[in-house]
C-alpha atoms as a PDB file:
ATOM      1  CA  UNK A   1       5.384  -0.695 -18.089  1.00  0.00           C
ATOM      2  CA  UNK A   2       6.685  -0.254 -14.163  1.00  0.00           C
ATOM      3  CA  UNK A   3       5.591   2.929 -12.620  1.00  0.00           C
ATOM      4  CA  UNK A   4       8.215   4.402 -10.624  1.00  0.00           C
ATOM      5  CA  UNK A   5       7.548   6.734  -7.511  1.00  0.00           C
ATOM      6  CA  UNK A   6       9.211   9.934  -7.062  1.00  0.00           C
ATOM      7  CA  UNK A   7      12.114   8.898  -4.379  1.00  0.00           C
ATOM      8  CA  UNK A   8      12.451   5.308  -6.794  1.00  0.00           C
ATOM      9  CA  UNK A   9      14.538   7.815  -9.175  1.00  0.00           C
ATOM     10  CA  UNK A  10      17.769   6.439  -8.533  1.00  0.00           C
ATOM     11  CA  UNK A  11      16.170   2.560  -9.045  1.00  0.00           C
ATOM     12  CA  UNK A  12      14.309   3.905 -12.108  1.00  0.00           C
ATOM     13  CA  UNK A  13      17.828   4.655 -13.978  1.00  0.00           C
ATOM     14  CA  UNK A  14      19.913   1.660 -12.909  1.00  0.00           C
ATOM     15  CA  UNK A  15      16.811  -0.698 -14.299  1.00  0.00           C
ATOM     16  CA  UNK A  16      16.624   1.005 -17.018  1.00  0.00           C
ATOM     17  CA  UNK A  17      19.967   0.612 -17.985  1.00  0.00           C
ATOM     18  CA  UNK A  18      19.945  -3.115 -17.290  1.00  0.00           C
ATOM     19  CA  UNK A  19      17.031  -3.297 -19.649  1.00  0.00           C
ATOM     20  CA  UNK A  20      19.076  -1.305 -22.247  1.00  0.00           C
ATOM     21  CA  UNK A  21      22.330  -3.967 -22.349  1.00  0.00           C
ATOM     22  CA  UNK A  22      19.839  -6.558 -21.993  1.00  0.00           C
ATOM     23  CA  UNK A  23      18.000  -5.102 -25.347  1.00  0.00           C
ATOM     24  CA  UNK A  24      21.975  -4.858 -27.093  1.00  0.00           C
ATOM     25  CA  UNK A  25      22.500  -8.489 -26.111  1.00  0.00           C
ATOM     26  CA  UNK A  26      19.434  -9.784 -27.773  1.00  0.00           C
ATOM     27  CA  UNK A  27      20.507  -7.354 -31.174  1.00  0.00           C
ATOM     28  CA  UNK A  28      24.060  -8.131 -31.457  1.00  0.00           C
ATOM     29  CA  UNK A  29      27.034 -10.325 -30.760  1.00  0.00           C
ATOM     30  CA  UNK A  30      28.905  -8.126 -27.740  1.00  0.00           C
ATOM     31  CA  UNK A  31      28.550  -9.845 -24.085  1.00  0.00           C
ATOM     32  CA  UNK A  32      27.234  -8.061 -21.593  1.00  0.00           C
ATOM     33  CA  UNK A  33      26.119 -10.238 -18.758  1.00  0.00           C
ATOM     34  CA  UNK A  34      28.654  -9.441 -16.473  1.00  0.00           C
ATOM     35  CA  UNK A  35      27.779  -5.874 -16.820  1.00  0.00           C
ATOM     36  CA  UNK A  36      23.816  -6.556 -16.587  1.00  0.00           C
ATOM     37  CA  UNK A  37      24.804  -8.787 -13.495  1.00  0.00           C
ATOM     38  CA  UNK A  38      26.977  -6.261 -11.550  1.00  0.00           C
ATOM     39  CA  UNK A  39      23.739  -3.549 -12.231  1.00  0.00           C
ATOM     40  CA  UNK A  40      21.404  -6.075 -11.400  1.00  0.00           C
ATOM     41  CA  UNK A  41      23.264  -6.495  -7.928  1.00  0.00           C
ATOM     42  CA  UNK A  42      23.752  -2.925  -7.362  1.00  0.00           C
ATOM     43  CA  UNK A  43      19.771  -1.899  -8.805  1.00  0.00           C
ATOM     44  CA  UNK A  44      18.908  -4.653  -5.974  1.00  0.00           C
ATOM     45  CA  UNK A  45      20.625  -3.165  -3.055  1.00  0.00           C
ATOM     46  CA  UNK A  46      19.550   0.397  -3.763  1.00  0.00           C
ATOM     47  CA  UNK A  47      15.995  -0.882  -3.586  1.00  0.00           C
ATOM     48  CA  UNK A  48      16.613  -2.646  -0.221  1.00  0.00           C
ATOM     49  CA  UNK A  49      18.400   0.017   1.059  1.00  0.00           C
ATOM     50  CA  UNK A  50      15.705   2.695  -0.343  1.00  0.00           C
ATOM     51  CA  UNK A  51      13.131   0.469   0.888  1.00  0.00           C
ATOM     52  CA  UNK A  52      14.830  -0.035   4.188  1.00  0.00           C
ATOM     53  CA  UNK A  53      14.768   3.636   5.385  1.00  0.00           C
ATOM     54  CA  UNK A  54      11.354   4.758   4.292  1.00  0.00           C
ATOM     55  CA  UNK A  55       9.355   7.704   5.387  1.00  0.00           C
ATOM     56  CA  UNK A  56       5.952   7.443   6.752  1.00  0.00           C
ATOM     57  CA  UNK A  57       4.917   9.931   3.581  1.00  0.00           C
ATOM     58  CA  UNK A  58       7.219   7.687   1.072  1.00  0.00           C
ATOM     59  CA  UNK A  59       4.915   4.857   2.562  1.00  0.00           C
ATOM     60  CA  UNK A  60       1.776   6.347   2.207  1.00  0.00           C
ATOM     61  CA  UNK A  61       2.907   6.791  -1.561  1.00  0.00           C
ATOM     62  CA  UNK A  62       4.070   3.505  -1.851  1.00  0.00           C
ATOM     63  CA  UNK A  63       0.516   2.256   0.357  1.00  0.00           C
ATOM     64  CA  UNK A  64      -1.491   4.394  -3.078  1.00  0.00           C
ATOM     65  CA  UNK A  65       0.560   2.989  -5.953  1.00  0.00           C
ATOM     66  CA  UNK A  66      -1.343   2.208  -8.808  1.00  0.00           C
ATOM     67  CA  UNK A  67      -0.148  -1.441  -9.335  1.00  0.00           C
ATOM     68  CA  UNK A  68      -0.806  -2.553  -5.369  1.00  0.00           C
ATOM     69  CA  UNK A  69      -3.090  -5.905  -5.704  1.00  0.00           C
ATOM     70  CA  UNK A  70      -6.712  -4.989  -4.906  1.00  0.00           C
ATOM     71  CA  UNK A  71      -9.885  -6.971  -3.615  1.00  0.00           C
ATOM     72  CA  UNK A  72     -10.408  -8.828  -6.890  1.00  0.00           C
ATOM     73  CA  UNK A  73      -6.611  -9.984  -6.628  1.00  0.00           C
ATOM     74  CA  UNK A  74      -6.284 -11.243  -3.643  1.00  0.00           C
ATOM     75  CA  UNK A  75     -10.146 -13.055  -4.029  1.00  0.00           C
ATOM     76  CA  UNK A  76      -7.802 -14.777  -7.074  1.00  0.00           C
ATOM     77  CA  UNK A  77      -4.755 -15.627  -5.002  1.00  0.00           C
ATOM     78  CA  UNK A  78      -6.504 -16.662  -1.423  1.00  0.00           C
ATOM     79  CA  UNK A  79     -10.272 -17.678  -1.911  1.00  0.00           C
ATOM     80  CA  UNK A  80     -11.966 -20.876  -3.549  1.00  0.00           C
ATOM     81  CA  UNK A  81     -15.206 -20.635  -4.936  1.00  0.00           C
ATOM     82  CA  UNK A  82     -15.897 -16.661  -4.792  1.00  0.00           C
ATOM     83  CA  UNK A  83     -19.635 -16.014  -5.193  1.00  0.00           C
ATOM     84  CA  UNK A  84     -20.070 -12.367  -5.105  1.00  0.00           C
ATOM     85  CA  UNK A  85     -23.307 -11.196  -2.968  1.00  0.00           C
ATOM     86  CA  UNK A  86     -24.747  -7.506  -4.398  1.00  0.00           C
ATOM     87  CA  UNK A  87     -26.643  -4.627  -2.887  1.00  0.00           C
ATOM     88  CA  UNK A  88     -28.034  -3.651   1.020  1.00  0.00           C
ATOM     89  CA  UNK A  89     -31.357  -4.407   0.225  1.00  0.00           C
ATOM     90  CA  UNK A  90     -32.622  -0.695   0.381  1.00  0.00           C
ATOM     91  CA  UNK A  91     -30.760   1.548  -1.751  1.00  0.00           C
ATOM     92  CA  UNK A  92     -28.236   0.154  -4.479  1.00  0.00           C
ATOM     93  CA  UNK A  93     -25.221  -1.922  -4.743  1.00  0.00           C
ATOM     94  CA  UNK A  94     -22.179   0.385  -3.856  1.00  0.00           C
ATOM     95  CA  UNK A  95     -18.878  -0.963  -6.204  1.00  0.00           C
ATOM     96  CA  UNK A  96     -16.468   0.622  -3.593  1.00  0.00           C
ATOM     97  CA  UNK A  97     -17.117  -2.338  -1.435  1.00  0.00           C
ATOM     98  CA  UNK A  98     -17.120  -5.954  -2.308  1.00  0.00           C
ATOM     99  CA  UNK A  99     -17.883  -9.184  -0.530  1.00  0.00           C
ATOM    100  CA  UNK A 100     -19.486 -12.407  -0.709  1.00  0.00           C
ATOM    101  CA  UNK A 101     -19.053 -15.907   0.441  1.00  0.00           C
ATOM    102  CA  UNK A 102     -15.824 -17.837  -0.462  1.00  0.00           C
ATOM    103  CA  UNK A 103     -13.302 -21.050   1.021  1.00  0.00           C
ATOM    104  CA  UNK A 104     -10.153 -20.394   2.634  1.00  0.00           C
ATOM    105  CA  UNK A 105      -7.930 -23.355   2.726  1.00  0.00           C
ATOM    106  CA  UNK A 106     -10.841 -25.416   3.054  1.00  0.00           C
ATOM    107  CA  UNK A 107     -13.077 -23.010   5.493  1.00  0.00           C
ATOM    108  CA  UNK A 108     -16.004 -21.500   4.229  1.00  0.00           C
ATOM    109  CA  UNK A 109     -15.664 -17.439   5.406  1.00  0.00           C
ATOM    110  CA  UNK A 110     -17.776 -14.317   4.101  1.00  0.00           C
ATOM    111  CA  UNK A 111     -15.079 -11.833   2.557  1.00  0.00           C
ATOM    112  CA  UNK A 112     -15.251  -8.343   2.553  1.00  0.00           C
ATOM    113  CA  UNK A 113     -13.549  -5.600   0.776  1.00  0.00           C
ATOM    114  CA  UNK A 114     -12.703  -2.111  -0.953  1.00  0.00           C
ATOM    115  CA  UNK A 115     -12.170  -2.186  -4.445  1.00  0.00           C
ATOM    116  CA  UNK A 116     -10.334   0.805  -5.816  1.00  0.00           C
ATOM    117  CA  UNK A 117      -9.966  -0.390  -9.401  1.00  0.00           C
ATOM    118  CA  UNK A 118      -6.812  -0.834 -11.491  1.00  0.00           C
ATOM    119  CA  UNK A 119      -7.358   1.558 -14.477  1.00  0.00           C
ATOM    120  CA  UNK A 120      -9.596   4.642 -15.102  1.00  0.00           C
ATOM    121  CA  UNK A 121     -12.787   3.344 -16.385  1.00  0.00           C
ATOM    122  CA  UNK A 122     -12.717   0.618 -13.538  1.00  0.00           C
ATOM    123  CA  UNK A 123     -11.942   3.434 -10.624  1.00  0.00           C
ATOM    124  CA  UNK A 124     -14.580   4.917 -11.518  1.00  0.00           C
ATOM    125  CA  UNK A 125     -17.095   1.952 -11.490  1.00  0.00           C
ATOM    126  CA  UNK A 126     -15.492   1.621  -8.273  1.00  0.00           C
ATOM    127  CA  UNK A 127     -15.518   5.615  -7.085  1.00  0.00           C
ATOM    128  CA  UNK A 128     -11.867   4.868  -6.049  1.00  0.00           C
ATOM    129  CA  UNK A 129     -12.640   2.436  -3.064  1.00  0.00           C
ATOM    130  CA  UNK A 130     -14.670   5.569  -1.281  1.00  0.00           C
ATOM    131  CA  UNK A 131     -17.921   3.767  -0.197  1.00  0.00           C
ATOM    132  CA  UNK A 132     -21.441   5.489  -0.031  1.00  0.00           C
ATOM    133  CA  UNK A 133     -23.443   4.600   3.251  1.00  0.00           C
ATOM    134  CA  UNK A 134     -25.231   1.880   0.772  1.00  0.00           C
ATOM    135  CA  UNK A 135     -21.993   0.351   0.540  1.00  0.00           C
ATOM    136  CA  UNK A 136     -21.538   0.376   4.527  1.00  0.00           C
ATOM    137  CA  UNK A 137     -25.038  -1.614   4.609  1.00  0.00           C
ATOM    138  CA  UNK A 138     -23.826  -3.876   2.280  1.00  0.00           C
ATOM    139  CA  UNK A 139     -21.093  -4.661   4.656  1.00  0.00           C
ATOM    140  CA  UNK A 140     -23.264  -5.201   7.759  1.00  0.00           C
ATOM    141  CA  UNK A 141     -25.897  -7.095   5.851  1.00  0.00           C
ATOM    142  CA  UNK A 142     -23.169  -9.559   4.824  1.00  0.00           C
ATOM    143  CA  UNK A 143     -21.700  -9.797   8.291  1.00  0.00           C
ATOM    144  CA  UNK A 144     -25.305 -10.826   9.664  1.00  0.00           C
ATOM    145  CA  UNK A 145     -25.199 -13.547   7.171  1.00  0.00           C
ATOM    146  CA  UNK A 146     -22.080 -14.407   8.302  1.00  0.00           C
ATOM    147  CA  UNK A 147     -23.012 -14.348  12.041  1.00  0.00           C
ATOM    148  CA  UNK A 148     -26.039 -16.073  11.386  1.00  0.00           C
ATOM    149  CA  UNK A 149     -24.294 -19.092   9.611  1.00  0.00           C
ATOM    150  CA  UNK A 150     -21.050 -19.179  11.909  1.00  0.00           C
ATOM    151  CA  UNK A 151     -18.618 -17.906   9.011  1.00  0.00           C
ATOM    152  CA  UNK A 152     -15.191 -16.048   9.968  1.00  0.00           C
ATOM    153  CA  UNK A 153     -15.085 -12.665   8.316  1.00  0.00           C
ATOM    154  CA  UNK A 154     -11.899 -11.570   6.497  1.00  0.00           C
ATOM    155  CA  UNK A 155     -12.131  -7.818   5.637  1.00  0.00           C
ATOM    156  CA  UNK A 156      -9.599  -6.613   3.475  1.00  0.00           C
ATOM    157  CA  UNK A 157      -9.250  -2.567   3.830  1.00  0.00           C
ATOM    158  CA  UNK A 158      -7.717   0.188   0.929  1.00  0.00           C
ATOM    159  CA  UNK A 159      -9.568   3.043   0.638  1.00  0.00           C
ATOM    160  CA  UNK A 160      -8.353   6.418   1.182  1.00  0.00           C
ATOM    161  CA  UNK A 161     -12.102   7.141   3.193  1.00  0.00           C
ATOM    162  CA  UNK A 162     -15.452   7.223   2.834  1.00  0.00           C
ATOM    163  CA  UNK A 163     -17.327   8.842   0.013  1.00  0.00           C
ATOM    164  CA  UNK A 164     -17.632  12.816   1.276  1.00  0.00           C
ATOM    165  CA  UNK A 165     -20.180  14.302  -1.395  1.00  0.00           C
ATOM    166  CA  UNK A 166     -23.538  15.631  -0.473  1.00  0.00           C
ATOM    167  CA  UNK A 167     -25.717  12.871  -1.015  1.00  0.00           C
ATOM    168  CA  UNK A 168     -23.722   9.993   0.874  1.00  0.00           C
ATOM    169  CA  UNK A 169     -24.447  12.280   3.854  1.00  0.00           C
ATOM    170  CA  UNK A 170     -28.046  12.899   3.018  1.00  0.00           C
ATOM    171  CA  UNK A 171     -28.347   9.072   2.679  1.00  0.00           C
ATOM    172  CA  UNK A 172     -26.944   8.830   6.076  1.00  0.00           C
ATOM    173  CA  UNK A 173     -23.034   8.312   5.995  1.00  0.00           C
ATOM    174  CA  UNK A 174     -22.115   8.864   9.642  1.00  0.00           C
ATOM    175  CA  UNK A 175     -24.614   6.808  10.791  1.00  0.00           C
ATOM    176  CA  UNK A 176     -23.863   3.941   8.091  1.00  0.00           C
ATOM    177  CA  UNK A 177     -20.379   4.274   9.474  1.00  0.00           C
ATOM    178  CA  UNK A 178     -21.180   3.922  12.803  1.00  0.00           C
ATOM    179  CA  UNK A 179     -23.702   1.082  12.188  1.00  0.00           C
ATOM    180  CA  UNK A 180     -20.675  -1.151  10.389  1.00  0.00           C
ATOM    181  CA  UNK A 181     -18.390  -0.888  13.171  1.00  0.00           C
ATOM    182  CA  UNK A 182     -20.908  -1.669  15.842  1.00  0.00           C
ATOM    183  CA  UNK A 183     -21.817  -4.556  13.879  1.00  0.00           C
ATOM    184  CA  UNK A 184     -18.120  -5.876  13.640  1.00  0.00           C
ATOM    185  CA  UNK A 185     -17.646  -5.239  17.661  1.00  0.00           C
ATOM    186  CA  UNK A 186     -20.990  -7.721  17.795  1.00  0.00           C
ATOM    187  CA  UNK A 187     -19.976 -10.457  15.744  1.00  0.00           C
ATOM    188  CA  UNK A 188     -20.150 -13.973  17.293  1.00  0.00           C
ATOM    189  CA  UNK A 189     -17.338 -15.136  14.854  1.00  0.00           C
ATOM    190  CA  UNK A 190     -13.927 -14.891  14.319  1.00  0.00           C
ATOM    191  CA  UNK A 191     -12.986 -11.623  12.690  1.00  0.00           C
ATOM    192  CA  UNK A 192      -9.809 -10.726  11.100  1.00  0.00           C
ATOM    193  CA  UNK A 193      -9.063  -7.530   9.091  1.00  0.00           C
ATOM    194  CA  UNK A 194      -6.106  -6.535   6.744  1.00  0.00           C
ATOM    195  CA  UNK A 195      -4.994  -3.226   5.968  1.00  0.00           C
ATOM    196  CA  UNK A 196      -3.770  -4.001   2.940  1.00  0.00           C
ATOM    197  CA  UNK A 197      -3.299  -0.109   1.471  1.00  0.00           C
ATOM    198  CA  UNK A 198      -4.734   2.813   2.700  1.00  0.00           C
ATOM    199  CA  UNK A 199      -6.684   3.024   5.730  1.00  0.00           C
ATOM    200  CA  UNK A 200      -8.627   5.807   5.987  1.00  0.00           C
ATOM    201  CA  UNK A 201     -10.325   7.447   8.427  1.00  0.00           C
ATOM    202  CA  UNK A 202     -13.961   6.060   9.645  1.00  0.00           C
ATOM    203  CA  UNK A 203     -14.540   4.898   6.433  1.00  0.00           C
ATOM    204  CA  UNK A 204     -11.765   1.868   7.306  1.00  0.00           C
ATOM    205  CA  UNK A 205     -12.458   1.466  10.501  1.00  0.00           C
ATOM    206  CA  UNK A 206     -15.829   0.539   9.872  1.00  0.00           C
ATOM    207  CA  UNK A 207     -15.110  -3.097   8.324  1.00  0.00           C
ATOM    208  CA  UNK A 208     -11.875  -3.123  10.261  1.00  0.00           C
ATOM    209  CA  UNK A 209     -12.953  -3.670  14.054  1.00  0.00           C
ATOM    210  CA  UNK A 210     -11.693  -7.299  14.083  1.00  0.00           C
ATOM    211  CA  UNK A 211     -10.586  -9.669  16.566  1.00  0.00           C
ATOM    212  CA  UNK A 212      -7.088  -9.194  14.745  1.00  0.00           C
ATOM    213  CA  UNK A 213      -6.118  -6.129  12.578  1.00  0.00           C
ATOM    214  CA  UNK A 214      -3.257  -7.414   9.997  1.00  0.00           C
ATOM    215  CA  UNK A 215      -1.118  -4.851   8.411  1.00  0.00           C
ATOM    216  CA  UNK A 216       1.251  -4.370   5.097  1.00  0.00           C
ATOM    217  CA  UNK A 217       4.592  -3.822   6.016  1.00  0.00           C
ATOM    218  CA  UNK A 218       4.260  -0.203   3.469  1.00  0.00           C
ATOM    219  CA  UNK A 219       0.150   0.329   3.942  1.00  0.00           C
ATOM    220  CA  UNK A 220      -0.947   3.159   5.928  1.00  0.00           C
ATOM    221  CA  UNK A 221      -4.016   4.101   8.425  1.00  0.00           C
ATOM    222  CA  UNK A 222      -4.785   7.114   9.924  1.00  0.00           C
ATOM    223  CA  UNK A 223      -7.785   9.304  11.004  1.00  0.00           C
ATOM    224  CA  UNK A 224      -7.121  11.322   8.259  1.00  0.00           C
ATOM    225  CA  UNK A 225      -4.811  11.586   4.732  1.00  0.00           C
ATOM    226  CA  UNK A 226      -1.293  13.273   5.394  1.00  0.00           C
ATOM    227  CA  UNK A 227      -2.601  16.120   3.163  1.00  0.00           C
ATOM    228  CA  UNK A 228      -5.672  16.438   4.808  1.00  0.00           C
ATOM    229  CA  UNK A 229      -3.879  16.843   8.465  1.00  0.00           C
ATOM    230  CA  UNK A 230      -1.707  19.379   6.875  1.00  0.00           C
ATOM    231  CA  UNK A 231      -4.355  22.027   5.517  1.00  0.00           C
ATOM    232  CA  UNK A 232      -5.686  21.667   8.432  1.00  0.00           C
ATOM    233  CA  UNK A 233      -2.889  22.009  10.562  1.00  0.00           C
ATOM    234  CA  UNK A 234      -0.384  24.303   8.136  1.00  0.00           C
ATOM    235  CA  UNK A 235      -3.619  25.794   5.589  1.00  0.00           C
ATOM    236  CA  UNK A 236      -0.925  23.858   3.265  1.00  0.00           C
ATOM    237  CA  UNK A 237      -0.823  19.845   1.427  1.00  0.00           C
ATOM    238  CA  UNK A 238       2.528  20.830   1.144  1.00  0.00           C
ATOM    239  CA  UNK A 239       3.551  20.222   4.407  1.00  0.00           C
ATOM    240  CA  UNK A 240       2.285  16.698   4.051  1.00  0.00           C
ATOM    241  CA  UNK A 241       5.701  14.977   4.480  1.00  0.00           C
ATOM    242  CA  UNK A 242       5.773  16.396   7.933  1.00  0.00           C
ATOM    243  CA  UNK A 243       1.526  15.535   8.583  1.00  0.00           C
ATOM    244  CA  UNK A 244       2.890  11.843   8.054  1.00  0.00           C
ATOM    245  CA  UNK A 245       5.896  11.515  10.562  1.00  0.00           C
ATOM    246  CA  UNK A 246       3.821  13.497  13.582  1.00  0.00           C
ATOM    247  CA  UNK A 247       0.294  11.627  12.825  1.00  0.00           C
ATOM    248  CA  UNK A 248       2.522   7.974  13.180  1.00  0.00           C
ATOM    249  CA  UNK A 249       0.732   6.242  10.576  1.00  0.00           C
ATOM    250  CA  UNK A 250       2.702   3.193   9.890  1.00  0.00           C
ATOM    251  CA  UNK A 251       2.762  -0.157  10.600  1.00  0.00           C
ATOM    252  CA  UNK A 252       5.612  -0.043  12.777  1.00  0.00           C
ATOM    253  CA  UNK A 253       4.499   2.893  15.057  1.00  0.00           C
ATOM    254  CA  UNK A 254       0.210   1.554  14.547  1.00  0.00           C
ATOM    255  CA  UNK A 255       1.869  -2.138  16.320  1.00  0.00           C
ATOM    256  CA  UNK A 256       3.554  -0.428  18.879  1.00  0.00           C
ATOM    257  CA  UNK A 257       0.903   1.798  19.705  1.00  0.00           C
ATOM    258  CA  UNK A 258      -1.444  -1.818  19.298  1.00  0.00           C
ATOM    259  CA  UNK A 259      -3.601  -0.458  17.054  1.00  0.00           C
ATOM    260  CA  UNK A 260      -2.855  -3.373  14.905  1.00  0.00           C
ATOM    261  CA  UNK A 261      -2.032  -6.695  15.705  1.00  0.00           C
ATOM    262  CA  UNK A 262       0.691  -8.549  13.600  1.00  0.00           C
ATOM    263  CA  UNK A 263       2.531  -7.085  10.229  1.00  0.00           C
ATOM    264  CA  UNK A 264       2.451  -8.577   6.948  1.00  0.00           C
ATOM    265  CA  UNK A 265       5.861  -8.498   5.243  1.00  0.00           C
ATOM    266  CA  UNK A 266       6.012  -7.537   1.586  1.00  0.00           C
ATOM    267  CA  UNK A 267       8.737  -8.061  -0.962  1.00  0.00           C
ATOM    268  CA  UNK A 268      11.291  -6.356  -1.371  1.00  0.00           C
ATOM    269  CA  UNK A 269      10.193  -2.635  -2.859  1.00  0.00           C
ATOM    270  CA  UNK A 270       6.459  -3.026  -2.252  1.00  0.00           C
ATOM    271  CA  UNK A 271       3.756  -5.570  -2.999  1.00  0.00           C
ATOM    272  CA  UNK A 272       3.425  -3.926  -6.262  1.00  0.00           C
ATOM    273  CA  UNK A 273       6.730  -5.639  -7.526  1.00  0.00           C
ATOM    274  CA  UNK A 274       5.631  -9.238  -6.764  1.00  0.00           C
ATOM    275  CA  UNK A 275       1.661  -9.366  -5.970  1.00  0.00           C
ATOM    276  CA  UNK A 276       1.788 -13.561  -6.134  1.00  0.00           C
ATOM    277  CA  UNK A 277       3.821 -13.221  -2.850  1.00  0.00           C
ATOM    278  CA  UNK A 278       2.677 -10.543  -1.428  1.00  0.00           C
ATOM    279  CA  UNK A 279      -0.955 -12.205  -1.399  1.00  0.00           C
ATOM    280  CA  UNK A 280       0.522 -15.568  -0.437  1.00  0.00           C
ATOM    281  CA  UNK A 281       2.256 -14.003   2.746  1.00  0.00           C
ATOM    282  CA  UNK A 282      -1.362 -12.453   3.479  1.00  0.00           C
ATOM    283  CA  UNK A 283      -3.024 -15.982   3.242  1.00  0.00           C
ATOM    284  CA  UNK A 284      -0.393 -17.576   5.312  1.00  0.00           C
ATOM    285  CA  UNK A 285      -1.572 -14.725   7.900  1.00  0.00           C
ATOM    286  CA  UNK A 286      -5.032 -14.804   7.660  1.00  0.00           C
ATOM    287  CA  UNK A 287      -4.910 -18.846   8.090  1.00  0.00           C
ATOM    288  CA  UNK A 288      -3.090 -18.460  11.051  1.00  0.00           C
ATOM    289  CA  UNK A 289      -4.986 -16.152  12.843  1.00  0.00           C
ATOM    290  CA  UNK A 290      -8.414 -17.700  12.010  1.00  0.00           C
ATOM    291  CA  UNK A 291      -6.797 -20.982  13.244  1.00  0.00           C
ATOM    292  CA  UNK A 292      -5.667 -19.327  16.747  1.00  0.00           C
ATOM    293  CA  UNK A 293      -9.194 -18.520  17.086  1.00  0.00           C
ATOM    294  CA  UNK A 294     -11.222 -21.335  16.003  1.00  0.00           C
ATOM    295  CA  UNK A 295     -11.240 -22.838  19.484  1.00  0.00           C
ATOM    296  CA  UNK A 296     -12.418 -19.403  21.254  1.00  0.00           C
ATOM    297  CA  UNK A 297     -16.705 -19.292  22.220  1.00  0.00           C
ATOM    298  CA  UNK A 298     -18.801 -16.940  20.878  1.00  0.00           C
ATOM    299  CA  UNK A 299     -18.645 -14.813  23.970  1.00  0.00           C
ATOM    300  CA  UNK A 300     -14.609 -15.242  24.172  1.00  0.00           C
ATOM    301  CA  UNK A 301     -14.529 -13.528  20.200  1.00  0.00           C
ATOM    302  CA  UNK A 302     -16.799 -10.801  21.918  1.00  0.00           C
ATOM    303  CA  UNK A 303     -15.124  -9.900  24.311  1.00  0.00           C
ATOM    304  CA  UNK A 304     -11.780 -10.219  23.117  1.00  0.00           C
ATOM    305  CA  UNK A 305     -12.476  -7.745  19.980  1.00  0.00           C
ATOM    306  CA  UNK A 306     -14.484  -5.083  22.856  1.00  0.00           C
ATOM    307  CA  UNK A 307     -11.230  -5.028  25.213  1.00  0.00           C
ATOM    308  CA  UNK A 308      -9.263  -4.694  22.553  1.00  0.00           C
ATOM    309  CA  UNK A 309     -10.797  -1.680  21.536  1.00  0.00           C
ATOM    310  CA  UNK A 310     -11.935  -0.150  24.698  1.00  0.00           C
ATOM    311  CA  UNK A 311      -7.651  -0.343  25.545  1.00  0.00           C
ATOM    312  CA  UNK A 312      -6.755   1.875  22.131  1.00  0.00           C
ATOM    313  CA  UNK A 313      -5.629   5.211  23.743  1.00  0.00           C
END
């Protein structure tokens, strides 16, 4: 069953009533496809038009929806031979984040990714994409594997932050944090990094500081959730709407301010409606960009990814 976002109201009731003549066609003799087709037409254009005039808080919901691929998706839809690779060697394995070694279109690369789940007993298992600072080592011992064998890295980033409870610090969060994104900004291989939901706070940042940050058309990233800026700001999550316009969180305003590189066009009304494309348009990106790079030295890929960052701001 499609799950419908609050401002998708309108959308909800014209498909809904498509599905209903649809469901008298199949039971009876009466034609209805003219009808069906003139609501198909008209459900069609209020989702391009809704989808053409979005808020940066309508974004962020649409960048959290439920039915968004996730890691294990798009390792079906883009990578050959997926061999997962478990556990930072000191601690545990953290679920939240993902990787191993994989093809893409013929190149061997290590992937990397949060893993928010897709129903309540797997969000769990996967503490909703938050990492722990064992998942952050994870990350960094896999991109030392990578460095060490010359594979690209593809990171693929949805996670509304990292983990904030008492023992990630006390097992050194901030400093796990810290550690993964000076490990990206010192890798002698190609790096490219997708925001393909949320991107929150350090917590994405850390497996996101690529040679090229990618971007969903409706994801989000931000130093901190719309409702976080707002109790903050207002003592209020209500005034989360307004959090998301001032803090400039999407891809649009994160391209101009070149915080991210290229965006990634969904389809029409979110990658949730058609995942097969939305995953094939991220492949066709990723491909790209790893291609653009694959004639750049060691030291070029350094010191393209540290300018890069040293010019944000």
């Amino acid at each position: 069953m499609k799950t419908y976002l609050d401002f998708e109201r309108p959308i909800a009731e014209l498909e809904a009533r498509v599905a209903a003549l649809r469901e008298t066609a199949e039971n009876g003799d009466v034609d209805v496809s003219p009808e069906v087709r003139k609501l198909e037409v008209k459900a069609k254009k209020l989702l391009r038009d809704t989808y053409g005039k979005l808020s940066p808080w309508q974004k962020a919901q649409v960048a959290r929806h439920g039915e968004r691929p996730h890691f294990k998706d798009y390792v079906a839809g883009i990578a050959e031979d997926f061999m997962a690779l478990a556990g930072d060697r000191g601690f545990a394995d953290d679920q939240a984040i993902i990787g191993g070694l994989a093809r893409v279109d013929g190149r061997k690369v290590m992937m990397i990714g949060h893993e928010k789940g897709d129903d309540t007993a797997s969000r769990l298992k996967h503490n909703f994409g938050m990492a722990k600072p064992e998942g952050y080592r994870k990350a960094i011992r896999l991109m030392q594997m990578a460095d060490r064998f010359g594979l690209p890295v593809i990171s693929l980033v949805d996670t509304p932050g990292a983990f904030p409870g008492v023992q990630a610090e006390e097992r050194g969060q901030a400093e796990a944090i810290a550690r993964a994104t000076e490990q990206c900004l010192q890798l002698k291989v190609p790096m490219v990094a997708t925001i393909v939901g949320e991107g929150g706070s350090g917590g994405a940042i850390a497996i996101a500081a690529a040679n090229r940050v990618l971007m969903y058309e409706h994801a989000v990233y931000s130093v901190i959730s719309p409702e976080g800026c707002a109790s903050i700001l207002w003592r209020t999550a209500d005034k989360a709407a307004d959090a998301a316009e001032a803090m400039r969180i999407t891809a649009k305003h994160l391209k101009e301010l070149g915080v991210i590189d290229r965006i990634v066009k969904e389809p029409l009304g979110g990658a949730h409606r058609d995942p097969q494309k939305a995953i094939a348009n991220l492949k066709r990106a990723i491909v790209e960009e790893l291609d653009q790079m694959s004639t750049l030295s060691a030291d070029e890929l350094v010191r393209q990814r540290r300018e890069k960052f040293l010019a944000i701001g």
